[in-house]
N, C-alpha and C. Protein backbone atom coordinates (compact mmCIF):
# COMPACT_ATOMS: atom_id res chain seq x y z
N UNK A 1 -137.40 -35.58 41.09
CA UNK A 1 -137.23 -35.36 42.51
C UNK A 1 -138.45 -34.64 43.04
N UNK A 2 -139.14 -35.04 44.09
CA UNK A 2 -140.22 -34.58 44.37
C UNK A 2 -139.82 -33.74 46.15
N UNK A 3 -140.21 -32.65 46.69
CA UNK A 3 -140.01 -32.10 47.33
C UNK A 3 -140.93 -31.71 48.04
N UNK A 4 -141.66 -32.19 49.30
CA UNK A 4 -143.06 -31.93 50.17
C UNK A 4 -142.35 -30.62 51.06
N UNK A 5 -143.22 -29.53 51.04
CA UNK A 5 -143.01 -28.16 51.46
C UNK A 5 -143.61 -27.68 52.92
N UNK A 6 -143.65 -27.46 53.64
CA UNK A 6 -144.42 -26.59 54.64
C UNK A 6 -144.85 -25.04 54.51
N UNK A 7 -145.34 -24.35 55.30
CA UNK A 7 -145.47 -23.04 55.12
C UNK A 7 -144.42 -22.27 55.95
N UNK A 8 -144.05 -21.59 55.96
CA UNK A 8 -142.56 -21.00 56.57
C UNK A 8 -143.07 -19.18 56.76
N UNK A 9 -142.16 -19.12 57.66
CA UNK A 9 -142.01 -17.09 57.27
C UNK A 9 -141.30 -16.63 56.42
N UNK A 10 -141.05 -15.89 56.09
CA UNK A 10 -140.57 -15.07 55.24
C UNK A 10 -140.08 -13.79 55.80
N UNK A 11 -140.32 -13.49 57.26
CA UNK A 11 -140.02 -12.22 58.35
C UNK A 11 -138.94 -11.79 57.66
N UNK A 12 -138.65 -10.54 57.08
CA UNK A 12 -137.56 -9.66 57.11
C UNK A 12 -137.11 -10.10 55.22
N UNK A 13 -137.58 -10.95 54.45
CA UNK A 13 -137.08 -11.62 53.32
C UNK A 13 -137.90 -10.19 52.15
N UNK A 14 -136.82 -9.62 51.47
CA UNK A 14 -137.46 -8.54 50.75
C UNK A 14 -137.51 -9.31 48.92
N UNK A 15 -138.50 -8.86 48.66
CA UNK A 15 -138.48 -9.29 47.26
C UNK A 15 -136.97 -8.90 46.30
N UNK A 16 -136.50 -9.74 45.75
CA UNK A 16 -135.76 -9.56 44.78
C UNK A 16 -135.99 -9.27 43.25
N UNK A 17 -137.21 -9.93 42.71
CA UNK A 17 -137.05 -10.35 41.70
C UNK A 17 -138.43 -10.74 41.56
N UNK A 18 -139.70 -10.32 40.57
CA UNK A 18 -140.86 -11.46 40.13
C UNK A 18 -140.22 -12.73 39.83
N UNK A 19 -141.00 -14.00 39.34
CA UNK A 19 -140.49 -15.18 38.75
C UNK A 19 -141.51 -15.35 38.10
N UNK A 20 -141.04 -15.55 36.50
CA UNK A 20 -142.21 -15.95 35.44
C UNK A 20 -141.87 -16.79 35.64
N UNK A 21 -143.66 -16.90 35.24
CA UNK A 21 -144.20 -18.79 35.58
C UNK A 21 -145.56 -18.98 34.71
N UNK A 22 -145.75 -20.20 34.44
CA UNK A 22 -147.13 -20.23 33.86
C UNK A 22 -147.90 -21.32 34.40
N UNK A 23 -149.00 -21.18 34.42
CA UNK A 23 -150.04 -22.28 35.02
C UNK A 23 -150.31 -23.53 33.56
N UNK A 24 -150.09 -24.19 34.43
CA UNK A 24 -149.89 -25.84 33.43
C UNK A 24 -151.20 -26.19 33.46
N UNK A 25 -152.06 -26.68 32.53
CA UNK A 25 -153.16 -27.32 32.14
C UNK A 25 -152.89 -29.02 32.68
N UNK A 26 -153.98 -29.11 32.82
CA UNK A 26 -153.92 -30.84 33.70
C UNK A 26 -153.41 -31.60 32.83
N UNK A 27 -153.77 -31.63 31.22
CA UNK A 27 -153.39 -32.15 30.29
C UNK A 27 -151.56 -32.32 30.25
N UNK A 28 -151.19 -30.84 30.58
CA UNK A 28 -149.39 -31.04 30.16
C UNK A 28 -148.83 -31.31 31.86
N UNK A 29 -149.14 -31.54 32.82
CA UNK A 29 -149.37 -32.45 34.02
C UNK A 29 -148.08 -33.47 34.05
N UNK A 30 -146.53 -33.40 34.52
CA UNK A 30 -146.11 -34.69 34.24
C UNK A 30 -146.75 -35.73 34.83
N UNK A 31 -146.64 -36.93 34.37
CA UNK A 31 -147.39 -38.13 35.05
C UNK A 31 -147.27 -38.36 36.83
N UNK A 32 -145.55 -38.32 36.98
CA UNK A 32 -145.63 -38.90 38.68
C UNK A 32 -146.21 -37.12 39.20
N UNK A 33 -146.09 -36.17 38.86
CA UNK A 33 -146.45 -34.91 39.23
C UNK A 33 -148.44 -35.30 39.47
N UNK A 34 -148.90 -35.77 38.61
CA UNK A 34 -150.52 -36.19 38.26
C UNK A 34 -150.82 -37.20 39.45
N UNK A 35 -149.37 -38.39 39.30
CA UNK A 35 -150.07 -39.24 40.71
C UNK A 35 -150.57 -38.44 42.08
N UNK A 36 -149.32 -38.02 41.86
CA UNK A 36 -148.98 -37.10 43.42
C UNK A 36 -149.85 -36.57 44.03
N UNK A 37 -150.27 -35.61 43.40
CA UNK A 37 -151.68 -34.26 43.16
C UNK A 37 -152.66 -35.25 43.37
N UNK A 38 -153.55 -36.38 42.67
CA UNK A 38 -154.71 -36.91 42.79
C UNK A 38 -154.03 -37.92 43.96
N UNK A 39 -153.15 -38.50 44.51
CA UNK A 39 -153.30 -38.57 45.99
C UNK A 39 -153.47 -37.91 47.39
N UNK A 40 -153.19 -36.82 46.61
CA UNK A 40 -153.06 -35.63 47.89
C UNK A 40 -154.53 -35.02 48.16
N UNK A 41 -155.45 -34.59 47.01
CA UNK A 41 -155.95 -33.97 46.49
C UNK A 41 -157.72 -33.60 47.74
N UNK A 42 -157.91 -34.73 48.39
CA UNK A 42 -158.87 -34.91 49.09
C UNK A 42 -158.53 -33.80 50.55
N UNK A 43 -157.21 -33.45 50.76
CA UNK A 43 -157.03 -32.58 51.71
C UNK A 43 -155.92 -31.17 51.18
N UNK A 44 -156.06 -30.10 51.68
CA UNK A 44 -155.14 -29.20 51.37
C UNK A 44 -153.87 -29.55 51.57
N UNK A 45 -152.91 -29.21 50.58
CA UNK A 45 -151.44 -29.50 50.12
C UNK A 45 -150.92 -28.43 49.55
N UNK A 46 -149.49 -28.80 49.64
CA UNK A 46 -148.40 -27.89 49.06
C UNK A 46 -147.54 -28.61 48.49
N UNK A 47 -146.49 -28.45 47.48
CA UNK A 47 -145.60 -29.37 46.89
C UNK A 47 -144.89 -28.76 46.17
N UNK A 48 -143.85 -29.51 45.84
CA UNK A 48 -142.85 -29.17 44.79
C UNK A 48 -142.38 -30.08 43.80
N UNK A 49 -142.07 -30.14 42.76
CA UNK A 49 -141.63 -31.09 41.89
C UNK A 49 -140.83 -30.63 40.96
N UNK A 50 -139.53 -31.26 40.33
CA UNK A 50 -138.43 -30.77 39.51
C UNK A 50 -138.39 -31.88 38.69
N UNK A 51 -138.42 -31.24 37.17
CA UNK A 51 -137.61 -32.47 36.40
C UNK A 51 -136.34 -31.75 35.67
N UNK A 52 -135.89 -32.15 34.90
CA UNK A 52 -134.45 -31.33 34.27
C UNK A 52 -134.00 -29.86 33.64
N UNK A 53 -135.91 -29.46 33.49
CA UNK A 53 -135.82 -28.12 33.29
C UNK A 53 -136.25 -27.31 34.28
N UNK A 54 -137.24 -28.15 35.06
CA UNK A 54 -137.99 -26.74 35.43
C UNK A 54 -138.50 -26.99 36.73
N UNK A 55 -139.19 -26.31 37.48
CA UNK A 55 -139.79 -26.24 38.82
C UNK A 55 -141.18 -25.80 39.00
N UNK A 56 -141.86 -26.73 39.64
CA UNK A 56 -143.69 -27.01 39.44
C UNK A 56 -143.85 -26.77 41.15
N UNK A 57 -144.51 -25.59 41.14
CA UNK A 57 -145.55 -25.14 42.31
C UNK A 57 -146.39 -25.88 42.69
N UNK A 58 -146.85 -26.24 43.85
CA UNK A 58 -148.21 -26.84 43.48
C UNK A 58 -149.02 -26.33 44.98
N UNK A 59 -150.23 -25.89 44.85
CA UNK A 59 -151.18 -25.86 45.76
C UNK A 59 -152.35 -26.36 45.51
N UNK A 60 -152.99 -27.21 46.61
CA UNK A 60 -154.07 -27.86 46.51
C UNK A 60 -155.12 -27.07 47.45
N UNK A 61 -156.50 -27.07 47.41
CA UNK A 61 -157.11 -26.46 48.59
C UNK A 61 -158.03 -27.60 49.26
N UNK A 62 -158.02 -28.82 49.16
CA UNK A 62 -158.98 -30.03 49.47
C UNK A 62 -160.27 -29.79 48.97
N UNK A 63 -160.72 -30.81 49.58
CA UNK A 63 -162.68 -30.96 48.77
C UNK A 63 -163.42 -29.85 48.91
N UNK A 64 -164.05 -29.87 48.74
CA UNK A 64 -165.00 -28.21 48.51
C UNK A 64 -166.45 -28.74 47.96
N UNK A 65 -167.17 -28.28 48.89
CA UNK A 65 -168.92 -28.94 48.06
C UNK A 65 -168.88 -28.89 47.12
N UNK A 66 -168.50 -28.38 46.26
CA UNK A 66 -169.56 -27.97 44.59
C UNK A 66 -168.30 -27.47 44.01
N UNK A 67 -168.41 -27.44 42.51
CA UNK A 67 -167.72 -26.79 41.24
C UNK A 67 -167.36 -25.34 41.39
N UNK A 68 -166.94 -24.64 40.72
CA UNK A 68 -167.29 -23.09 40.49
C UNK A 68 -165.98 -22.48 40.86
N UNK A 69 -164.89 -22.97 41.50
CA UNK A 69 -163.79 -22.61 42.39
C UNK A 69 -163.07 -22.14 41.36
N UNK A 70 -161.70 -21.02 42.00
CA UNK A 70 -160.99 -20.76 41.05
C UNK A 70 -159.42 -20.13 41.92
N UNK A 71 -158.68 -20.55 41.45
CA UNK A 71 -157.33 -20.09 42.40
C UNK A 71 -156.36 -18.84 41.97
N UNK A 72 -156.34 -17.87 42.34
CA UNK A 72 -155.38 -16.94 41.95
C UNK A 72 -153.94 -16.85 42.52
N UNK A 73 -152.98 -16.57 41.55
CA UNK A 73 -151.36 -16.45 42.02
C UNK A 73 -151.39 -14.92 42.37
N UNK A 74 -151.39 -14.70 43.70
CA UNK A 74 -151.39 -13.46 44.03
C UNK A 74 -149.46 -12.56 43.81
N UNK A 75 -148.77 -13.60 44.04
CA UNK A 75 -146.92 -13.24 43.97
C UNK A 75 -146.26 -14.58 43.63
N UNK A 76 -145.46 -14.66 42.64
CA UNK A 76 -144.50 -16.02 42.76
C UNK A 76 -143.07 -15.04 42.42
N UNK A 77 -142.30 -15.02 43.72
CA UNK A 77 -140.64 -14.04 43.81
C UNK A 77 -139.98 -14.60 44.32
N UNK A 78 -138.68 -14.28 44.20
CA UNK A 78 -138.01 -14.85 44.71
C UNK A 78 -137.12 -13.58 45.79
N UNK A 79 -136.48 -14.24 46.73
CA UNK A 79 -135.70 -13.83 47.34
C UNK A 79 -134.49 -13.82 47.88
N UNK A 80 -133.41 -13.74 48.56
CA UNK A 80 -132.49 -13.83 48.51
C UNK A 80 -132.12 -15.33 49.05
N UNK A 81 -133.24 -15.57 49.50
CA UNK A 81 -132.83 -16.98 50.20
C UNK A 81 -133.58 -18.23 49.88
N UNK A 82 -135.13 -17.15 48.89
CA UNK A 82 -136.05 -18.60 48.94
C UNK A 82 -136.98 -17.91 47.78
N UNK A 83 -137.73 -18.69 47.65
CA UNK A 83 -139.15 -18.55 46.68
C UNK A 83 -140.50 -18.29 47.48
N UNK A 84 -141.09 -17.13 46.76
CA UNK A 84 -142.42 -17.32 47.58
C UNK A 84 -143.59 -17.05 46.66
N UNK A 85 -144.42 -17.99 46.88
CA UNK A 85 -145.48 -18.34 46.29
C UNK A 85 -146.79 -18.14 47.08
N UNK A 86 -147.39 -17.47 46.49
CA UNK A 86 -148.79 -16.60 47.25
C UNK A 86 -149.99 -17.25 46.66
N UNK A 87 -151.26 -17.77 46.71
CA UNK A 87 -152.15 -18.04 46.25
C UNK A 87 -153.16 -17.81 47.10
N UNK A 88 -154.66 -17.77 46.22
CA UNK A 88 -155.71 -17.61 47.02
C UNK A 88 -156.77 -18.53 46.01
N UNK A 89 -158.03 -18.89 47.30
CA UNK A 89 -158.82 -19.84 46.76
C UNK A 89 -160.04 -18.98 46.27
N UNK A 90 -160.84 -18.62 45.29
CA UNK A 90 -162.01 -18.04 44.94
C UNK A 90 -163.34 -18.97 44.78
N UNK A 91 -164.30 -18.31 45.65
CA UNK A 91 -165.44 -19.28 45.35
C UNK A 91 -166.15 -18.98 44.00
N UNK A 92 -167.25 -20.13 43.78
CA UNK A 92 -167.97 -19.29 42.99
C UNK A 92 -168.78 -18.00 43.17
N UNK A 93 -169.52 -17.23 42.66
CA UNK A 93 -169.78 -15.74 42.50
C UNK A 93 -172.01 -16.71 42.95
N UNK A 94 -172.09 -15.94 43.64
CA UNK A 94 -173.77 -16.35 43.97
C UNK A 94 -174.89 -16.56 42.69
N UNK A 95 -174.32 -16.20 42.47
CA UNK A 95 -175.34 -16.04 40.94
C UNK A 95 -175.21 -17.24 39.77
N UNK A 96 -174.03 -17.84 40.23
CA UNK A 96 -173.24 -18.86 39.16
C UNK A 96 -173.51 -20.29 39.55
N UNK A 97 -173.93 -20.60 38.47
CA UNK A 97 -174.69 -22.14 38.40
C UNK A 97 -173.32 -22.79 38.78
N UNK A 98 -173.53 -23.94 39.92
CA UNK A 98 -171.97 -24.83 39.73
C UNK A 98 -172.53 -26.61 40.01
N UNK A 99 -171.78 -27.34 39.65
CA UNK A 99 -171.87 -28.59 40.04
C UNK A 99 -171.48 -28.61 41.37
N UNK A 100 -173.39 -29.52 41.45
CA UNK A 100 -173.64 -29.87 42.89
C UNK A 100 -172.65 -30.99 43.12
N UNK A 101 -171.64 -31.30 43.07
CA UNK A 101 -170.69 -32.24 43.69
C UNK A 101 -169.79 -31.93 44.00
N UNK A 102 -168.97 -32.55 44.92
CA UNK A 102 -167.87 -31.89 45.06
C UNK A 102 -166.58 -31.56 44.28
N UNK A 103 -165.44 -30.51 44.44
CA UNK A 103 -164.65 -30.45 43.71
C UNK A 103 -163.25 -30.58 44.53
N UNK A 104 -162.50 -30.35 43.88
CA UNK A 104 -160.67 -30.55 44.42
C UNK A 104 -159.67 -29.44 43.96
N UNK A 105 -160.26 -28.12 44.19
CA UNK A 105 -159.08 -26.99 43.36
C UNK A 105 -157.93 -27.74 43.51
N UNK A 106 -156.89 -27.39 42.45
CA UNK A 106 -155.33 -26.56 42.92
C UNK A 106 -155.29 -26.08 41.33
N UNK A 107 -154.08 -25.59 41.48
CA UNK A 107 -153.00 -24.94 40.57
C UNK A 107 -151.39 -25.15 40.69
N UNK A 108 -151.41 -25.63 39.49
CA UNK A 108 -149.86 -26.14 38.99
C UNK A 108 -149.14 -24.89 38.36
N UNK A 109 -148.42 -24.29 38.36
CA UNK A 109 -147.58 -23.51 38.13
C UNK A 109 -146.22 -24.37 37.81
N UNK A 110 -145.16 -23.70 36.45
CA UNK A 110 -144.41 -23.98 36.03
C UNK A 110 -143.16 -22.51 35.79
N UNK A 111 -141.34 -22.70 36.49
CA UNK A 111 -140.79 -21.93 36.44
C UNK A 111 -139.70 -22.40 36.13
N UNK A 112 -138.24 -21.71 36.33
CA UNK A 112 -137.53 -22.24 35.54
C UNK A 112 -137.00 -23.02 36.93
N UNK A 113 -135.95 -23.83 36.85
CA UNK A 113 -135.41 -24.70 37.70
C UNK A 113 -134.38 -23.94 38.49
N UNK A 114 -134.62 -23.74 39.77
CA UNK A 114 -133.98 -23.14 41.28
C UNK A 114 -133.94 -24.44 42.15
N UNK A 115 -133.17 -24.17 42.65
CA UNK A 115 -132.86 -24.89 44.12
C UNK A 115 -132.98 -24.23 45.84
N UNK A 116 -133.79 -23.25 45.52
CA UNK A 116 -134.41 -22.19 46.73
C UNK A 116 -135.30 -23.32 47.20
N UNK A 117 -135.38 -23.06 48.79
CA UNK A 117 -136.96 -23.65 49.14
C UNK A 117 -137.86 -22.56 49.06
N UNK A 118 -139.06 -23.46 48.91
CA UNK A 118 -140.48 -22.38 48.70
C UNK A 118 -140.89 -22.12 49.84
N UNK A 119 -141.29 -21.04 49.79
CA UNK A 119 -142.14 -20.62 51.29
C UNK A 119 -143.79 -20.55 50.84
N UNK A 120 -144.52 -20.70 50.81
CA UNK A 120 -146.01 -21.16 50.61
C UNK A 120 -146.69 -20.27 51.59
N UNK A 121 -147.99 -19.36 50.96
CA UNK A 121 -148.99 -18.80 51.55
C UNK A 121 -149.94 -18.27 51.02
């Protein structure tokens, strides 16, 4: 089941709870999760995806000149009503050699299986 997200508020929503999660390597990627992502991938996105265990984050940040990028999970909590998932995009550092072409951040994150909607920011 695949689930396209918006960004939402969260006004007044107090943390409950961290949510362990781990960032999935492209390699362990489910396949329609892989289509999805490399269709999206040319513009910034948000997403969701569930298979029988578990629940996959996803933020994309679109094209970006050059290599070097890097995404941090600043909060993934939950709350009484929803999930919220925090990320930020990092450039490369000035000093750091990157491929002159362009690139496509995101980050896949993996948690256990909820039925909260995500709130994305």
């Amino acid at each position: 089941m695949v689930l396209l997200a918006g960004c939402g508020s969260d006004a007044g929503e107090e943390k409950v709870k961290d949510l362990e999660f781990t960032v999935v390597e492209e390699k362990s990627i489910p396949g329609e999760l892989a289509k999805l992502i490399e269709e999206k991938k040319l513009n910034e996105f948000r997403l969701t995806y569930t298979d029988d265990e578990n629940l996959y984050l996803v933020t994309g940040f679109g094209e970006q000149e050059t290599g070097g990028y890097s995404i941090s999970v600043n909060e993934c909590y939950l709350t009484e009503t929803s999930i919220v998932f925090d990320t930020t995009l990092l450039g490369p550092s000035k000093d750091e050699t990157v491929q002159q072409k362009p690139s496509y951040p995101y980050i896949v994150v993996k948690t256990e299986k909820r039925e909260e909607p995500v709130i994305f920011k």
